[in-house]
C-alpha atoms as a PDB file:
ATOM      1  CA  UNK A   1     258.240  43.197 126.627  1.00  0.00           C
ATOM      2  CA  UNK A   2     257.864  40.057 123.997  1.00  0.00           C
ATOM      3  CA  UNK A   3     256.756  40.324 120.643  1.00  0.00           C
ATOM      4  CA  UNK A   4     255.841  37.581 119.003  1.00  0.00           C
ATOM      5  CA  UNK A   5     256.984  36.695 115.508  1.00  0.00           C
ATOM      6  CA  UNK A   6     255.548  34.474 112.793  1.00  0.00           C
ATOM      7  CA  UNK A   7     258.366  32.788 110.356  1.00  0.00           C
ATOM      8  CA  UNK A   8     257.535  33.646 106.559  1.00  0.00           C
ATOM      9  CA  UNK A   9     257.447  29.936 105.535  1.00  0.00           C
ATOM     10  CA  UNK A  10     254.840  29.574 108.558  1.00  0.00           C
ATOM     11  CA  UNK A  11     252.605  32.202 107.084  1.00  0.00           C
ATOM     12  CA  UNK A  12     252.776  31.308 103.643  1.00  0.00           C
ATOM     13  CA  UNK A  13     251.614  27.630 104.548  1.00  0.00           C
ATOM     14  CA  UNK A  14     248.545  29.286 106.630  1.00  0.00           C
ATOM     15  CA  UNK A  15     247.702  31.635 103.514  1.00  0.00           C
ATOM     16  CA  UNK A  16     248.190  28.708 100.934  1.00  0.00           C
ATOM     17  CA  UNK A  17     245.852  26.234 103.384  1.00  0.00           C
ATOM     18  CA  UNK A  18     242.875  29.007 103.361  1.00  0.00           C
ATOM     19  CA  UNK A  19     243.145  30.516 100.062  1.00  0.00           C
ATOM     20  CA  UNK A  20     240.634  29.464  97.338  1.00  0.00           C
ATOM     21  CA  UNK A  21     238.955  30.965  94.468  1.00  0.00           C
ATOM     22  CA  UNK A  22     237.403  34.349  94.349  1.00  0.00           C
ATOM     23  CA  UNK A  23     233.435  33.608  93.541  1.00  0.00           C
ATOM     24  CA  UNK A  24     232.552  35.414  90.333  1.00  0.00           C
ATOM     25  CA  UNK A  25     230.069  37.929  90.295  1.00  0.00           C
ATOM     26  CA  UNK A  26     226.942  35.350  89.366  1.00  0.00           C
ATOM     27  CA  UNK A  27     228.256  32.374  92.291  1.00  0.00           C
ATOM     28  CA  UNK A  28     228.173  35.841  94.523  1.00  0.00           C
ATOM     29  CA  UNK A  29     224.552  36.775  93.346  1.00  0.00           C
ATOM     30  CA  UNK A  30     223.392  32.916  93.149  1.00  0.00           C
ATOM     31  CA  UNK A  31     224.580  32.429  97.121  1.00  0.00           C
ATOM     32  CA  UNK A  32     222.647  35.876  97.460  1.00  0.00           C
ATOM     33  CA  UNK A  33     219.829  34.626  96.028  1.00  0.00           C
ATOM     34  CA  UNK A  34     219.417  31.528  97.806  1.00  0.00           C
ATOM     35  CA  UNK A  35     219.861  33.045 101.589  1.00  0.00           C
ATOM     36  CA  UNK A  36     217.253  35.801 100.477  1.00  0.00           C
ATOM     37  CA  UNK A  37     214.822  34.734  98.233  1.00  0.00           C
ATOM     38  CA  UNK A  38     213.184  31.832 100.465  1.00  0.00           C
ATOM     39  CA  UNK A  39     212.593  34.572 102.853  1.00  0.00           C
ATOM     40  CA  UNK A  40     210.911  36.951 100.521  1.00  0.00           C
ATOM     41  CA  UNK A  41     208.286  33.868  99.473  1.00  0.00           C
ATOM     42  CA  UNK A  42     207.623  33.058 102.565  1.00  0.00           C
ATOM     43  CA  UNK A  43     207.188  36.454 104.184  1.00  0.00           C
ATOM     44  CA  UNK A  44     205.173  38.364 101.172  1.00  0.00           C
ATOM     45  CA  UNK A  45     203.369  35.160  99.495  1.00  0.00           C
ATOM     46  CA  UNK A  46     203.112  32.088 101.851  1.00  0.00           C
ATOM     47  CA  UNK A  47     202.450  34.679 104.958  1.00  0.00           C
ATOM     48  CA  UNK A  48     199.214  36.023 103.249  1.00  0.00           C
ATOM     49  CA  UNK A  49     197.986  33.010 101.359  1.00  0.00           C
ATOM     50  CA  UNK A  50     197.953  31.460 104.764  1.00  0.00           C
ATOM     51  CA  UNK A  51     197.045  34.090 107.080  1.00  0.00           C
ATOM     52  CA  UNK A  52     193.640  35.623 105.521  1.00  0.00           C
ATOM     53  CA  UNK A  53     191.356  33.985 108.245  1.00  0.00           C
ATOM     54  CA  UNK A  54     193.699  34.375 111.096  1.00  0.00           C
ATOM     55  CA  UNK A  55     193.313  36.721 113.929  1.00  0.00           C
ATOM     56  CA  UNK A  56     196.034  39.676 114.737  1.00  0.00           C
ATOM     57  CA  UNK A  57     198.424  37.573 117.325  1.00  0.00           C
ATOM     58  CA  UNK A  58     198.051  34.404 115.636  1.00  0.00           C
ATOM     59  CA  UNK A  59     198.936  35.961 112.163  1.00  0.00           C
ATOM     60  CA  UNK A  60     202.016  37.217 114.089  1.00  0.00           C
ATOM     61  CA  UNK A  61     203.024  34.215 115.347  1.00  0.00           C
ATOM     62  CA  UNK A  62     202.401  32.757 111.837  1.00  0.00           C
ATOM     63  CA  UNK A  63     205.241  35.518 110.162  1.00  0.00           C
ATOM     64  CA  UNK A  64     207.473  35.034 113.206  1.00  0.00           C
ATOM     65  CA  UNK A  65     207.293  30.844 112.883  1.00  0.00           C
ATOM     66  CA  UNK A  66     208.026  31.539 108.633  1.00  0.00           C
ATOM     67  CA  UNK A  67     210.777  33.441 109.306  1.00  0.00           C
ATOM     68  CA  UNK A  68     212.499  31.370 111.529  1.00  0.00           C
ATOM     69  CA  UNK A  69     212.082  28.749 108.638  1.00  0.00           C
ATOM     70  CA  UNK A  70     214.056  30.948 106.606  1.00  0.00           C
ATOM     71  CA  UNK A  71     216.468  31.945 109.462  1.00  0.00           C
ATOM     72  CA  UNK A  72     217.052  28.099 109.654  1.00  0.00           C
ATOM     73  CA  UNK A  73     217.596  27.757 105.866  1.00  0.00           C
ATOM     74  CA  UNK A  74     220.260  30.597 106.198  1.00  0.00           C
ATOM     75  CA  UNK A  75     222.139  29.087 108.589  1.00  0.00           C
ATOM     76  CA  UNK A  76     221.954  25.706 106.703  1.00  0.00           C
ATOM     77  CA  UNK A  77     223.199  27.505 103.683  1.00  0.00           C
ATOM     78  CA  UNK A  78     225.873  29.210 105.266  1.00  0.00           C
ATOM     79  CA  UNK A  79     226.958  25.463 106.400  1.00  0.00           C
ATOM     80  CA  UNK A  80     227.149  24.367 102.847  1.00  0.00           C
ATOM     81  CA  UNK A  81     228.968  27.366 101.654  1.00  0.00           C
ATOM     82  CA  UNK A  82     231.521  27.034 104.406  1.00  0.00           C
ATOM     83  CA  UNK A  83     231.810  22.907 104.017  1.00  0.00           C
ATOM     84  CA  UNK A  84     232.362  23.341  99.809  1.00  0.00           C
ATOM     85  CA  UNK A  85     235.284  26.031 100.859  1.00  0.00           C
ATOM     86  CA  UNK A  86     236.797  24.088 103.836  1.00  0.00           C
ATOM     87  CA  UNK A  87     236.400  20.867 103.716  1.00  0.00           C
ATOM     88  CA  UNK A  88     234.638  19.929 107.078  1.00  0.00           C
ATOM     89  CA  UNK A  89     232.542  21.602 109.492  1.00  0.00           C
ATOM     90  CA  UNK A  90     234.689  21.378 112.590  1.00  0.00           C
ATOM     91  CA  UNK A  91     234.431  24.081 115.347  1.00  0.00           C
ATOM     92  CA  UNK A  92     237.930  25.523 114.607  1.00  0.00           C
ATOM     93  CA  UNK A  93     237.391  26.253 111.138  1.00  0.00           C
ATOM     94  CA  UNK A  94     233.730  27.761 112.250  1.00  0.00           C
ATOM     95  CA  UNK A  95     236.006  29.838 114.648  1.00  0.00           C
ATOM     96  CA  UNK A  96     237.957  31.509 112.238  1.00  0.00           C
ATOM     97  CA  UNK A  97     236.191  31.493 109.039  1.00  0.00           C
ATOM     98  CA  UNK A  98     233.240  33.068 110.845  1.00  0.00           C
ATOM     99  CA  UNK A  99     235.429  35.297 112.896  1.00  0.00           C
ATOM    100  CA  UNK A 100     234.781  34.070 116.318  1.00  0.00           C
ATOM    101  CA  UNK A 101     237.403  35.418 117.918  1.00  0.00           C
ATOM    102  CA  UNK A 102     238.383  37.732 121.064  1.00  0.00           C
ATOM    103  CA  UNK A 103     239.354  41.235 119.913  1.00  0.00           C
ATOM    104  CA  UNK A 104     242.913  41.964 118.598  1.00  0.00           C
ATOM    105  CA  UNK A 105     244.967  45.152 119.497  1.00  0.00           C
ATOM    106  CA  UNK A 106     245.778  47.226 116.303  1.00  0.00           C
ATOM    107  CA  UNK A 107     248.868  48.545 118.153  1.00  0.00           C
ATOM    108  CA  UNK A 108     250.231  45.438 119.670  1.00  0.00           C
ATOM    109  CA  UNK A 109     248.587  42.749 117.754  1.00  0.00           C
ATOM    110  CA  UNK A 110     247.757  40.834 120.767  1.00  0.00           C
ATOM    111  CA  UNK A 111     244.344  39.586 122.686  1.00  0.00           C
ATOM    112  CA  UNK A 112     242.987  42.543 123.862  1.00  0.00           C
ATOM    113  CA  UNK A 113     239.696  41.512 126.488  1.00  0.00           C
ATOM    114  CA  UNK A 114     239.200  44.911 127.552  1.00  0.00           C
ATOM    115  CA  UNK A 115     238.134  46.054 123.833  1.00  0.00           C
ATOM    116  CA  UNK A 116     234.786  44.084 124.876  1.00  0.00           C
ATOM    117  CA  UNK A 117     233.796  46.641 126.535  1.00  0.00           C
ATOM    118  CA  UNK A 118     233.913  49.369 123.372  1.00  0.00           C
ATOM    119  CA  UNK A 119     230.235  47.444 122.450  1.00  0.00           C
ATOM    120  CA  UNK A 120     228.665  49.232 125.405  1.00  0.00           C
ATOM    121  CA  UNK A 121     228.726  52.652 123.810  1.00  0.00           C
ATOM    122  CA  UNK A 122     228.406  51.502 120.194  1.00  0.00           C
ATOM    123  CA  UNK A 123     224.851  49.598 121.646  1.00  0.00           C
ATOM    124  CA  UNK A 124     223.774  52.497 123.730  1.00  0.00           C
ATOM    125  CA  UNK A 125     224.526  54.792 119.668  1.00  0.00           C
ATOM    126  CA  UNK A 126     222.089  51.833 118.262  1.00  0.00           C
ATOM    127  CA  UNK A 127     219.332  52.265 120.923  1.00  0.00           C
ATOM    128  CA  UNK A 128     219.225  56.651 120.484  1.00  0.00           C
ATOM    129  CA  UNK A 129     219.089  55.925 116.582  1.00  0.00           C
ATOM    130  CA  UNK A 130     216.497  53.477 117.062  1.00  0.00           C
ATOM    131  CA  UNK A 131     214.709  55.198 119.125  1.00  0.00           C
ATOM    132  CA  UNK A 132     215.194  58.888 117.843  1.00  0.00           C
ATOM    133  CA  UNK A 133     216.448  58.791 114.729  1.00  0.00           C
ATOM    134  CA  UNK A 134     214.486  56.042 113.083  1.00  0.00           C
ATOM    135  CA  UNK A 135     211.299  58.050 112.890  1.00  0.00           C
ATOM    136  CA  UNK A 136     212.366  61.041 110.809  1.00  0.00           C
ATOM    137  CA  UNK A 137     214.512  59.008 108.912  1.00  0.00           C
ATOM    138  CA  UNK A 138     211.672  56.743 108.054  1.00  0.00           C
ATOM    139  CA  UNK A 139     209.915  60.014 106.950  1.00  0.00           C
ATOM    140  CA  UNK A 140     212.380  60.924 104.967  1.00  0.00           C
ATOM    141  CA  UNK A 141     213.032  57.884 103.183  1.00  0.00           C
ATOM    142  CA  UNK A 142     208.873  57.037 102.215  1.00  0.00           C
ATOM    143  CA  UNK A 143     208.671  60.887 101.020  1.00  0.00           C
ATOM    144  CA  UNK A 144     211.648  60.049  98.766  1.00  0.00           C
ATOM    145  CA  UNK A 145     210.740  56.490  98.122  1.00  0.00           C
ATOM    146  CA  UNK A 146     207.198  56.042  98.175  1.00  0.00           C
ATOM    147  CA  UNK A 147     207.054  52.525  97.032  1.00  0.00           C
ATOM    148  CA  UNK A 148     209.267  51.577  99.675  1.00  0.00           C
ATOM    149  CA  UNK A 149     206.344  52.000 102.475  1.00  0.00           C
ATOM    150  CA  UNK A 150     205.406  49.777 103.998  1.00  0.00           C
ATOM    151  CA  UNK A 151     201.846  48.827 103.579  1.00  0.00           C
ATOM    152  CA  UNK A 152     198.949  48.925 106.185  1.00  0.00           C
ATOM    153  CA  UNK A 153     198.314  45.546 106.401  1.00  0.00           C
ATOM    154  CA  UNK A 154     202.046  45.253 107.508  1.00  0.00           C
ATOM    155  CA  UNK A 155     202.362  48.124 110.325  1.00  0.00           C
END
């Protein structure tokens, strides 16, 4: 059995290349803002401003297309962010700043492939709560929050 080992001048020079500045609380809230808010204008004021005269699947189609807008200006934003950290934009550093990696062994610390296949039960969890679950718990949460329903131009 081989372990492998890492020399402690090796992994300071890794942590030094990667380390930056904590964001403060209002660069946190200003990134926030900027991945969320385009998709709150264009999903609760562009979306009916533009929609009134529109039928049922075209409407749909409408919110789905303004959305993806917004999906796109996520991902573009994300870019930026990760650029102004890094540096460049090359697929290594989109590898591990964005995690992209095969799962990792707690116990021996090495590639494990056969941890892929934990995501079958942990999907098969998300489809019962979806599909059981979410109901009641909707229930729940509109008798507690009221404002929080959605409205009937929405469902």
């Amino acid at each position: 059995m081989t372990t492998h080992t890492v020399s402690q001048p090796a992994l300071q020079d890794s942590l030094s290349r990667t380390r930056m500045e904590q964001y403060s609380l209002w660069q946190i809230l200003g990134i926030w803002l900027a991945g969320g808010a385009p998709m709150w204008i264009l999903a609760w004021l562009v979306f009916p401003a533009v929609s009134r005269d529109l039928h049922a699947a075209d409407a749909g189609l409408l919110l789905m297309k303004l959305l993806m807008m917004g999906l796109i200006w996520q991902f573009v934003l994300s870019m930026i962010v990760l650029y102004r950290e890094e540096g460049n934009l090359r697929l290594s550093t989109i590898r591990r700043r964005f995690w992209l990696n095969n799962p990792v062994s707690p116990k021996t610390g090495q590639k494990n492939y056969r941890l892929w296949w934990l995501l079958i039960p942990l999907m098969l969890l998300n489809v019962a709560l979806e599909l059981g679950l979410a109901p009641p718990l909707n229930e729940i949460w509109i008798r507690l929050f009221p404002l929080l329903a959605e409205p009937q131009s929405r469902s």
